[in-house]
Structure formats: structure tokens, C-alpha cells
N, C-alpha and C. Protein backbone atom coordinates (compact mmCIF):
# COMPACT_ATOMS: atom_id res chain seq x y z
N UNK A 1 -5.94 20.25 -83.73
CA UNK A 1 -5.72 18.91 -83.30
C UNK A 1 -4.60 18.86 -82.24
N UNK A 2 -3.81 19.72 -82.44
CA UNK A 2 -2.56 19.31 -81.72
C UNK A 2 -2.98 19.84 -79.78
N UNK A 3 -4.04 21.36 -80.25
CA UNK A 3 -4.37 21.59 -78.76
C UNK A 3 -5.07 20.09 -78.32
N UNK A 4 -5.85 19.88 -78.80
CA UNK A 4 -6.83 18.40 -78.32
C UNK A 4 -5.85 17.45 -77.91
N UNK A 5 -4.25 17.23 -78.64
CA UNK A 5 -3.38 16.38 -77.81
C UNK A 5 -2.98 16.75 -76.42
N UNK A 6 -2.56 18.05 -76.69
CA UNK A 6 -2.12 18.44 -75.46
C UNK A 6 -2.57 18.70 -74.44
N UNK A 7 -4.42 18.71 -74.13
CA UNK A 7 -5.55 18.93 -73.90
C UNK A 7 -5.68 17.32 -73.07
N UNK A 8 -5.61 16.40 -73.73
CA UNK A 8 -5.60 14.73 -73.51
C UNK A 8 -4.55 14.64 -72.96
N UNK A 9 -3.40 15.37 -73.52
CA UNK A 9 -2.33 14.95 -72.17
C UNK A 9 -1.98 15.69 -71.04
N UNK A 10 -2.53 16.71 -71.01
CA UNK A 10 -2.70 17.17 -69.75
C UNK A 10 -3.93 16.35 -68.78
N UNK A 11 -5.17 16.39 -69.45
CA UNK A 11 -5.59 15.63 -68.70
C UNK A 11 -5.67 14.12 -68.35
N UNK A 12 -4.85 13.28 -69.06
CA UNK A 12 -4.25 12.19 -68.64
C UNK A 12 -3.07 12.50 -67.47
N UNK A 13 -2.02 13.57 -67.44
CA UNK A 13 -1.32 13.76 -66.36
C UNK A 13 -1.87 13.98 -65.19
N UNK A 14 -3.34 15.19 -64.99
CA UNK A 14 -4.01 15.27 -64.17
C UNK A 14 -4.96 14.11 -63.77
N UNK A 15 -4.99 13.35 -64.26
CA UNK A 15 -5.95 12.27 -63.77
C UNK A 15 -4.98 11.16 -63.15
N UNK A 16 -3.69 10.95 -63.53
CA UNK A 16 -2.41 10.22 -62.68
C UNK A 16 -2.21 10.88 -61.75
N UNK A 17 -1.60 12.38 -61.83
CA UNK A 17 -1.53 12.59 -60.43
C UNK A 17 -3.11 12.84 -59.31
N UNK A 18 -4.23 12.92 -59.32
CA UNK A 18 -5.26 12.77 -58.93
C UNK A 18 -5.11 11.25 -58.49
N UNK A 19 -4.78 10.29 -59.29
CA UNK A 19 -4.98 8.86 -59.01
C UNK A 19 -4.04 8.91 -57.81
N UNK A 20 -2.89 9.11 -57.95
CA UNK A 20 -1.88 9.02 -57.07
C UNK A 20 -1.80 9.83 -56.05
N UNK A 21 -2.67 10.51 -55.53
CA UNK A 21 -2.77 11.60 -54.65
C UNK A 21 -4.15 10.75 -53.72
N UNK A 22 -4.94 9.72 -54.76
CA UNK A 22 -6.38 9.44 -53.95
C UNK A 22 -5.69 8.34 -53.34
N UNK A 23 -4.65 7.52 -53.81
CA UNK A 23 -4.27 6.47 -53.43
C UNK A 23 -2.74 6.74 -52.13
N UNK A 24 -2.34 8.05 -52.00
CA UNK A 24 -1.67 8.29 -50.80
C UNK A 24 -2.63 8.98 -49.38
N UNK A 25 -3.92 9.44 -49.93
CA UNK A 25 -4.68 9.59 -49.08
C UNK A 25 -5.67 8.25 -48.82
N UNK A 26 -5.68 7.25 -49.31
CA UNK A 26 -6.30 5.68 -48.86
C UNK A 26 -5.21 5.54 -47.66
N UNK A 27 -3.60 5.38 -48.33
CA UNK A 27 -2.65 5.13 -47.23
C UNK A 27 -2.91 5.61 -45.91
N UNK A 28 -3.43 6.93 -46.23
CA UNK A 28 -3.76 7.66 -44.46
C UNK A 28 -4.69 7.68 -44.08
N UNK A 29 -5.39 6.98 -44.75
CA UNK A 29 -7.41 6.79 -44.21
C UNK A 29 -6.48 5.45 -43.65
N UNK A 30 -6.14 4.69 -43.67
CA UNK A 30 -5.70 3.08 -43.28
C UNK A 30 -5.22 3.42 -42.12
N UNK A 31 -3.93 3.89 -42.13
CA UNK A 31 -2.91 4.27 -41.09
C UNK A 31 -4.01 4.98 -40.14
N UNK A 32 -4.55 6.32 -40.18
CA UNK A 32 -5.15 6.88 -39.68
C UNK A 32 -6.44 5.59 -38.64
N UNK A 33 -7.09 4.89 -39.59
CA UNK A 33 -8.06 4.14 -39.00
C UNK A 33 -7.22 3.06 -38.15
N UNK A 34 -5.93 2.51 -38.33
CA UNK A 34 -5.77 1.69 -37.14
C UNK A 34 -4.87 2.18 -36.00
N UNK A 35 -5.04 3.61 -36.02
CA UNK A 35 -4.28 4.55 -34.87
C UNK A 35 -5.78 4.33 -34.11
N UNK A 36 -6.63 4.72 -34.99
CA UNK A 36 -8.26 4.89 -33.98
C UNK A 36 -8.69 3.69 -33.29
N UNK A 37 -8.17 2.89 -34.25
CA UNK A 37 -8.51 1.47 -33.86
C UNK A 37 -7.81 1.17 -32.16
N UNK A 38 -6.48 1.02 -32.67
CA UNK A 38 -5.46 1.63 -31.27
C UNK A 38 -5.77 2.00 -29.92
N UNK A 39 -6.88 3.49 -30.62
CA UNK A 39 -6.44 4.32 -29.21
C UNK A 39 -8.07 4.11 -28.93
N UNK A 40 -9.29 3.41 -29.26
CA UNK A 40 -10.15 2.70 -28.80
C UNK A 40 -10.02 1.32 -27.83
N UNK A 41 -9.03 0.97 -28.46
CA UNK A 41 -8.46 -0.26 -27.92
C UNK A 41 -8.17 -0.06 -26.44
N UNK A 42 -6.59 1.08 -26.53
CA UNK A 42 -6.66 1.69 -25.59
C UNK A 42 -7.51 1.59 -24.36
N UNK A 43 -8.74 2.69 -24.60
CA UNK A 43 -9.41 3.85 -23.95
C UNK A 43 -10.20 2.43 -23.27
N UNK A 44 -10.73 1.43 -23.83
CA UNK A 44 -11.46 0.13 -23.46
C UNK A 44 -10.50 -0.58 -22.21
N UNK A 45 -9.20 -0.95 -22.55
CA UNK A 45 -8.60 -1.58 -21.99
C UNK A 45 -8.35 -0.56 -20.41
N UNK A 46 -7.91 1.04 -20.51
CA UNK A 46 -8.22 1.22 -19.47
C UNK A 46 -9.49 1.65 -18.90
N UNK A 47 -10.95 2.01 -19.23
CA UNK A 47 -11.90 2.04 -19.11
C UNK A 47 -11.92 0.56 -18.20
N UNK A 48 -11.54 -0.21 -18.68
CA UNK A 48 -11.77 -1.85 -18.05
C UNK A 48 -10.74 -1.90 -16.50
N UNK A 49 -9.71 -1.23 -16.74
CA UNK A 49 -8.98 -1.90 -15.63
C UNK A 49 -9.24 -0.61 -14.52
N UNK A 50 -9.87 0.67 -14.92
CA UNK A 50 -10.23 1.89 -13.50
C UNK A 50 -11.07 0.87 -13.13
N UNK A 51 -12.47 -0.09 -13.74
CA UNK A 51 -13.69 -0.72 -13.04
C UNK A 51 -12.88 -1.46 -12.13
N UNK A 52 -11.89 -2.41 -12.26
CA UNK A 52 -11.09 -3.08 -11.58
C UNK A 52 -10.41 -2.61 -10.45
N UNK A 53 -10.28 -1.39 -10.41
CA UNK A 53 -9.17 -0.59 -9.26
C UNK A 53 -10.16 0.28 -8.20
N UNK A 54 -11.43 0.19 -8.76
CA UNK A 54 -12.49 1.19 -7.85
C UNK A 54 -12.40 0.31 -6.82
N UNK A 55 -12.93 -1.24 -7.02
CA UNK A 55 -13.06 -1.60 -5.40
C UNK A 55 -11.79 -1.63 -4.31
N UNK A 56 -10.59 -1.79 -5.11
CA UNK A 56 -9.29 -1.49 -3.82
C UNK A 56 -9.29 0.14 -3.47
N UNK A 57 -9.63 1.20 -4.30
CA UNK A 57 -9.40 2.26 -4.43
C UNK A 57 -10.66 2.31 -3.00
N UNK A 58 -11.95 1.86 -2.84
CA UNK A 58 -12.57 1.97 -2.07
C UNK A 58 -12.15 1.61 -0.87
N UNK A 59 -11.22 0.05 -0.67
CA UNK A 59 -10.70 -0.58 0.28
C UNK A 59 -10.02 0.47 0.81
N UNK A 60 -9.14 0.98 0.16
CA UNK A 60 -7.94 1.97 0.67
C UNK A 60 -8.86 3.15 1.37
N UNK A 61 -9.61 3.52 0.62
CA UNK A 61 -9.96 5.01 1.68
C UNK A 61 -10.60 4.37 2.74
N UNK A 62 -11.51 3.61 2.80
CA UNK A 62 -11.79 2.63 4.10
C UNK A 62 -10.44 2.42 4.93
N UNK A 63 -9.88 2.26 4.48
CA UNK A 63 -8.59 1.61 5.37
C UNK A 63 -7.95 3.13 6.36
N UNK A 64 -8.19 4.14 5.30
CA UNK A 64 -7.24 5.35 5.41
C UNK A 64 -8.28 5.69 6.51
N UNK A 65 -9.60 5.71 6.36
CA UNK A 65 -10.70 6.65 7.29
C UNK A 65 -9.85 5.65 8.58
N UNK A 66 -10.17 4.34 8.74
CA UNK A 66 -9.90 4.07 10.22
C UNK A 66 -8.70 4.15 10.90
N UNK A 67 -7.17 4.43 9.65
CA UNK A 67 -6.53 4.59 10.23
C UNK A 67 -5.94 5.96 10.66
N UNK A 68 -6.77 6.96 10.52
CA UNK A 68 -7.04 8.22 10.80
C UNK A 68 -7.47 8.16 11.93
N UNK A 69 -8.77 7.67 12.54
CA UNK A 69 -9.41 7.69 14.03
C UNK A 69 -8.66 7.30 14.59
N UNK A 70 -7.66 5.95 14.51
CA UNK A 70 -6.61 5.42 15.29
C UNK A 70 -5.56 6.60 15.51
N UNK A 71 -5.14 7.09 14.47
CA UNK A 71 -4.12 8.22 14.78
C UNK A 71 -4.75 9.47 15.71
N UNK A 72 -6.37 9.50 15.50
CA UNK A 72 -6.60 10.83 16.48
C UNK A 72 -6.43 9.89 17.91
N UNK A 73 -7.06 8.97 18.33
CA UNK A 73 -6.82 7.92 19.50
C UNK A 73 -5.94 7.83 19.96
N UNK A 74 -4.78 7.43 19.18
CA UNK A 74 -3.26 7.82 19.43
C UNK A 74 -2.76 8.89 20.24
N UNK A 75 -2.91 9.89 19.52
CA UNK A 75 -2.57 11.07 20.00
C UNK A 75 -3.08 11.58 21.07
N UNK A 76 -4.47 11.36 21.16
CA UNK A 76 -5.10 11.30 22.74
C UNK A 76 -4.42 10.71 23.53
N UNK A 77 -4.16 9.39 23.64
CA UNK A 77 -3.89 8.49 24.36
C UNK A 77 -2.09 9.75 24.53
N UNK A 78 -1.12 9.61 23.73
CA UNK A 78 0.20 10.51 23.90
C UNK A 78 -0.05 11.50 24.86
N UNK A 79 -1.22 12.41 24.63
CA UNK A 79 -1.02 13.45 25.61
C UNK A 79 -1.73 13.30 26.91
N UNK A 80 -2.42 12.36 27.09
CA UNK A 80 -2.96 11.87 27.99
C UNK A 80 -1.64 11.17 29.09
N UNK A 81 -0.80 10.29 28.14
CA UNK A 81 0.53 9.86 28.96
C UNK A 81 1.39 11.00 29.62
N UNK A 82 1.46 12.35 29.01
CA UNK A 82 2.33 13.18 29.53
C UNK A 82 2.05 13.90 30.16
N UNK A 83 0.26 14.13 30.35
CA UNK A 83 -0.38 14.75 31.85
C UNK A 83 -0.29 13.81 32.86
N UNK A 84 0.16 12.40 32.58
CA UNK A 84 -0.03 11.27 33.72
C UNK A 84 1.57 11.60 34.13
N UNK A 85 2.29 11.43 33.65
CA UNK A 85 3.70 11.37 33.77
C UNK A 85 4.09 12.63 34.25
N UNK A 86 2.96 14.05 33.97
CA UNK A 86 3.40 15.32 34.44
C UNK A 86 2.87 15.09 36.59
N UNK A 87 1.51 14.77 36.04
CA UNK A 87 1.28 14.27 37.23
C UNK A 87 1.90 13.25 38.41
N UNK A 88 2.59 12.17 38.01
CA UNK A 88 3.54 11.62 38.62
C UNK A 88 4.77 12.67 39.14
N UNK A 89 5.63 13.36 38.38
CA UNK A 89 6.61 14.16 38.77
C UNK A 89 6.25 15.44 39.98
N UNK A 90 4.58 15.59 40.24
CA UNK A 90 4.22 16.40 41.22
C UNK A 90 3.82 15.57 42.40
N UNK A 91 3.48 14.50 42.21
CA UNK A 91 3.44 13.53 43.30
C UNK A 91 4.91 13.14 44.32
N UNK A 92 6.13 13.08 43.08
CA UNK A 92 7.24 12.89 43.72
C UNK A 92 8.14 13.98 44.07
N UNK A 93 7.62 15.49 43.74
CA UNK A 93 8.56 16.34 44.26
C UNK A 93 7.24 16.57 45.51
N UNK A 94 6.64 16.76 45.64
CA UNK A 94 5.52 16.69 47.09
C UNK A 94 5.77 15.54 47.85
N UNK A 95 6.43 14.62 47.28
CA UNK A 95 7.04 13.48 48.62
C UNK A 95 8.10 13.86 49.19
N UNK A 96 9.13 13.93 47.89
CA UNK A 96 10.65 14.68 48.22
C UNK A 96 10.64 16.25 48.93
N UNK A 97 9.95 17.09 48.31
CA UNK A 97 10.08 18.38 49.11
C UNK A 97 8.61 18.43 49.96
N UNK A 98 8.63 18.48 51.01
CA UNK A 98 7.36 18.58 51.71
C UNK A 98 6.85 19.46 51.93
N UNK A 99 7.55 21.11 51.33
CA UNK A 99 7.24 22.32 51.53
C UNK A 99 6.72 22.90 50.46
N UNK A 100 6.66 21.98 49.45
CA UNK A 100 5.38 22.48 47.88
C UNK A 100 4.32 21.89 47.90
N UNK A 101 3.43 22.82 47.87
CA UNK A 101 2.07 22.73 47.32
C UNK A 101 1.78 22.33 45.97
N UNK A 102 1.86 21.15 45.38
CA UNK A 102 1.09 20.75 44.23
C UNK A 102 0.25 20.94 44.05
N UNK A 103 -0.74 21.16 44.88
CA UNK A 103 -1.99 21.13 44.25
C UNK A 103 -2.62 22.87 43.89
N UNK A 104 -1.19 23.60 43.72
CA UNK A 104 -1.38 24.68 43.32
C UNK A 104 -1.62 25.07 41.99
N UNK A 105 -2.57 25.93 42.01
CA UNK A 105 -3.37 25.97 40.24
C UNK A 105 -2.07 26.50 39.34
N UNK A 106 -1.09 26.73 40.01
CA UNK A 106 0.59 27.58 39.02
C UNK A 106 0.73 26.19 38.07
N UNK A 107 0.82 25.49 38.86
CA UNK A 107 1.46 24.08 38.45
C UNK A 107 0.55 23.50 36.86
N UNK A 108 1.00 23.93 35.80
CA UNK A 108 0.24 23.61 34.82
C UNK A 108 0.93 23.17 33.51
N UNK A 109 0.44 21.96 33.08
CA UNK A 109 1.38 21.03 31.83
C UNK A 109 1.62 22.21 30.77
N UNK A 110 0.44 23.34 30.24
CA UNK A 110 0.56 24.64 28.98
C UNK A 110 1.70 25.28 29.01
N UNK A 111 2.55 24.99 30.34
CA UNK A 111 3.56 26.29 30.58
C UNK A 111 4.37 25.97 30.73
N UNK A 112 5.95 26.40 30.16
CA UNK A 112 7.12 26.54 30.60
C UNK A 112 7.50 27.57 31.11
N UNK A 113 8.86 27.21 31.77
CA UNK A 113 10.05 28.71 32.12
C UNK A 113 11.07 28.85 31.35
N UNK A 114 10.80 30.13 30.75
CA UNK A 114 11.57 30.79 29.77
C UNK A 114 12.03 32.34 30.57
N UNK A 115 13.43 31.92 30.66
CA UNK A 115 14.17 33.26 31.00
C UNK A 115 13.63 33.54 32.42
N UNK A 116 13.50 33.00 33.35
CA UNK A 116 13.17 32.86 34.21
C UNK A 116 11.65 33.15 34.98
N UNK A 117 10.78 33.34 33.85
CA UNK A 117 9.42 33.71 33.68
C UNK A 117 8.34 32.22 33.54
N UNK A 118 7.42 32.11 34.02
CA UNK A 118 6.23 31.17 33.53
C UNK A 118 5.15 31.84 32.26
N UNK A 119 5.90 31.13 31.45
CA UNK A 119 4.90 31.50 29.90
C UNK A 119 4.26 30.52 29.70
N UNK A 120 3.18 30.37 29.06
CA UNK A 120 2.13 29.60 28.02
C UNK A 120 3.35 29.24 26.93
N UNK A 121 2.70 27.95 26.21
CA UNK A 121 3.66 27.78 25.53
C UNK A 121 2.86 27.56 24.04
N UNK A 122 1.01 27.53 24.15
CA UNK A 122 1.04 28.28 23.19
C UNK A 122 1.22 29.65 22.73
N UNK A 123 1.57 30.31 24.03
CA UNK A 123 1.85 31.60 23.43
C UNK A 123 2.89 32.15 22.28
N UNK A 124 3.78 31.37 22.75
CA UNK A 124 5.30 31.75 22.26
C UNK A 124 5.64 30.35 22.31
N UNK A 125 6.53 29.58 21.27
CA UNK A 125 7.52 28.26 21.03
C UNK A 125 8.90 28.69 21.34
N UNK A 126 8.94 27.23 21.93
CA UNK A 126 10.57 27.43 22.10
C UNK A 126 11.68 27.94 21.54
N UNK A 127 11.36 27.39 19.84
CA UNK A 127 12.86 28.08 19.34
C UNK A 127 12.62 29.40 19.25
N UNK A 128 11.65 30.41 19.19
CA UNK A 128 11.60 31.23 19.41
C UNK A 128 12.10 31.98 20.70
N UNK A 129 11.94 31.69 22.10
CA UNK A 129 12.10 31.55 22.88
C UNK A 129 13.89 31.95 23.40
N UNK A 130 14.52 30.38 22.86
CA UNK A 130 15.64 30.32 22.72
C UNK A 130 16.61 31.64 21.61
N UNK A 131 15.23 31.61 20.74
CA UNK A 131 16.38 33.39 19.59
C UNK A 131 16.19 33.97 20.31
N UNK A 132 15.43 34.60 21.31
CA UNK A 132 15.39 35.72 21.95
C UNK A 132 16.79 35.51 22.92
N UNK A 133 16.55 34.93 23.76
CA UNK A 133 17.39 34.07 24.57
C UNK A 133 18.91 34.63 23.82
N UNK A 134 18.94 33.80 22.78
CA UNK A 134 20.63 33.87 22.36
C UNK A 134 20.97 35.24 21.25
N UNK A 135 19.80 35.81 21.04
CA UNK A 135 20.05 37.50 20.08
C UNK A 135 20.12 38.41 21.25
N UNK A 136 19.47 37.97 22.19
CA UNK A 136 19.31 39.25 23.17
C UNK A 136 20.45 40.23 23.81
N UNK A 137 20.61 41.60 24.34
CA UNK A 137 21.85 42.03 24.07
C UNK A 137 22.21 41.85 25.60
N UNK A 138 21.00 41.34 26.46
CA UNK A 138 21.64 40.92 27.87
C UNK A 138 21.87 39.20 28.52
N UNK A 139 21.63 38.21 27.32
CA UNK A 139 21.74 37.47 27.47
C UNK A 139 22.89 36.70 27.60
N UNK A 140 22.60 36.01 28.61
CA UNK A 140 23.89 34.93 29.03
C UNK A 140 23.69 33.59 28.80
N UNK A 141 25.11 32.88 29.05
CA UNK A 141 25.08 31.33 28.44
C UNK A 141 24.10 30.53 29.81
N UNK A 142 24.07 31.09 30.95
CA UNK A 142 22.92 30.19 31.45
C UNK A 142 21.90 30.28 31.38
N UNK A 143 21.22 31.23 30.76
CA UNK A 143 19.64 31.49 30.01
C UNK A 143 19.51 30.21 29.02
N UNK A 144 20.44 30.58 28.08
CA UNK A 144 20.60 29.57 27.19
C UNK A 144 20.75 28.51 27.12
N UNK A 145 21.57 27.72 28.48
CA UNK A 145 21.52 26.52 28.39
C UNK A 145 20.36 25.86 29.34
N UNK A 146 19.55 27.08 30.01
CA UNK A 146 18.09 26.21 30.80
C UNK A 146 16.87 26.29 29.76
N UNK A 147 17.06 26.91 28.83
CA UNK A 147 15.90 26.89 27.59
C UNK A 147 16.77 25.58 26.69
N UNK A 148 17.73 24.98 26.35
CA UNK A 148 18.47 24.21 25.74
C UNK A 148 17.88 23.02 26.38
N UNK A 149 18.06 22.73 27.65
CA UNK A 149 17.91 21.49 28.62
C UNK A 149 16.33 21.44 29.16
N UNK A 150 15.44 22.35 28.52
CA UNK A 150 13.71 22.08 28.48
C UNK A 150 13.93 21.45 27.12
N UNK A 151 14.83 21.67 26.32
CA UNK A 151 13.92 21.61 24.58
C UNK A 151 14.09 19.89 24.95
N UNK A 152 15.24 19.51 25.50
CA UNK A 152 15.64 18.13 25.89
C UNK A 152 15.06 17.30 26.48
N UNK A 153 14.48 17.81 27.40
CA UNK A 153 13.28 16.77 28.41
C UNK A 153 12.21 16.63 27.61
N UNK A 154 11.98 17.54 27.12
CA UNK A 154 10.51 17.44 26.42
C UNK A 154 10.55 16.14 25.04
N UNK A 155 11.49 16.64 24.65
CA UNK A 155 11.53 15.32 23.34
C UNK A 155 11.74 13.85 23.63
């Protein structure tokens, strides 16, 4: 008899803590379900507001494409001003000196004088140009300051 008590009270203890174990896992089925609830909520609310942002998001790259062509236009138009303006400065040293030939094929916007040479200037860039210029072991301060006073006109 006495095992059969202890038998009943064990399984009365096991059936409390079972109770109390089903009823801290309800707590986290709850908690758990209004996190889901939450992050549905969420996922809706921004699901809802990307539909909302596609058509500016469209506006904008529209906007961006044309203001891209304008910037290539631009830039045409820039270097277009500084073959006009290169061209002007051969018009007025052919007024002023009457003994140059402008219309000599030397005469070309691609090229500077570096170190007293006519280079391409995509060949080689200036600051490059200028390190040679000021590392060099025969270089002098007036090399340096006629590659200094191009970097100047130009900007």
C-alpha cells in the first residue's frame, strides 16, 4: 500500500509539474504568436509602402537618365568652348605676330610644352610631367615654374 502512495504521489507531482510546464509553454505559444503577428504586420506594412516608392523610384531614374544626356551635352558643349577659345588665341597671335603660321598642323589643342618639348597630353599628365620636372637631377626652377604656369591657365 504504501508503494501505491508513493506511486500516486509521484504521479500527482508529475502531473503538476507537466501541468506547469504545458502552461509556461501556452505563455510562449502566445508571446511567440504575437511576435508573428508583429512581424507580419511588419512585412505588410512595408510590402505596402516599396508599392508606394516604385513610382518615385521610377521618377528618379527617369530624372537621372536625362540628367545624364544633359551632362554628356554639357561636356560637349565645355570642350567645344575651349577649341573655340583655343581657336580665338591663334587668330590673335596671327594678328599680333604676322610671322606665324596658324594654320600650321603643329598647332594642336592634345598638346602641351613640357620641358621645352611638344608632348600629347594624353600621353603623359601634367603632374607627372611636373615630378619629372622637379625629381630630375638636371632640373631647374624655370622648367618648373613654365610647367607650374600651364597647370594655371588651363584650370
Amino acid at each position: 500500500m504504501e508503494e501505491l502512495k508513493i506511486q500516486v504521489n509521484n504521479h500527482v507531482e508529475e502531473k503538476a509539474a507537466r501541468k506547469k510546464a504545458r502552461e509556461e509553454w501556452m505563455e510562449e505559444k502566445k508571446r511567440l504568436g504575437t511576435w508573428k503577428v508583429r512581424c507580419l504586420d511588419s512585412e505588410n506594412k512595408l510590402k505596402g509602402r516599396i508599392v508606394e516608392l516604385e513610382p518615385d523610384y521610377d521618377e528618379v531614374k527617369e530624372k537621372i537618365g536625362g540628367l545624364e544626356l544633359e551632362l554628356e551635352d554639357l561636356k560637349s558643349c565645355i570642350i567645344q568652348e575651349y577649341i573655340n577659345e583655343f581657336q580665338k588665341c591663334l587668330r590673335q597671335a596671327a594678328f599680333l605676330y604676322k610671322d606665324i603660321d596658324v594654320s600650321d598642323s603643329r598647332f594642336d589643342v592634345n598638346k602641351d610644352v613640357v620641358d621645352g618639348e611638344l608632348v600629347s597630353e594624353a600621353g603623359s599628365s601634367r603632374e607627372e610631367e611636373s615630378d619629372k620636372v622637379a625629381k630630375g637631377p638636371d632640373a631647374n626652377v624655370d622648367d618648373a615654374v613654365v610647367v607650374e604656369d600651364v597647370d594655371e591657365e588651363t584650370t
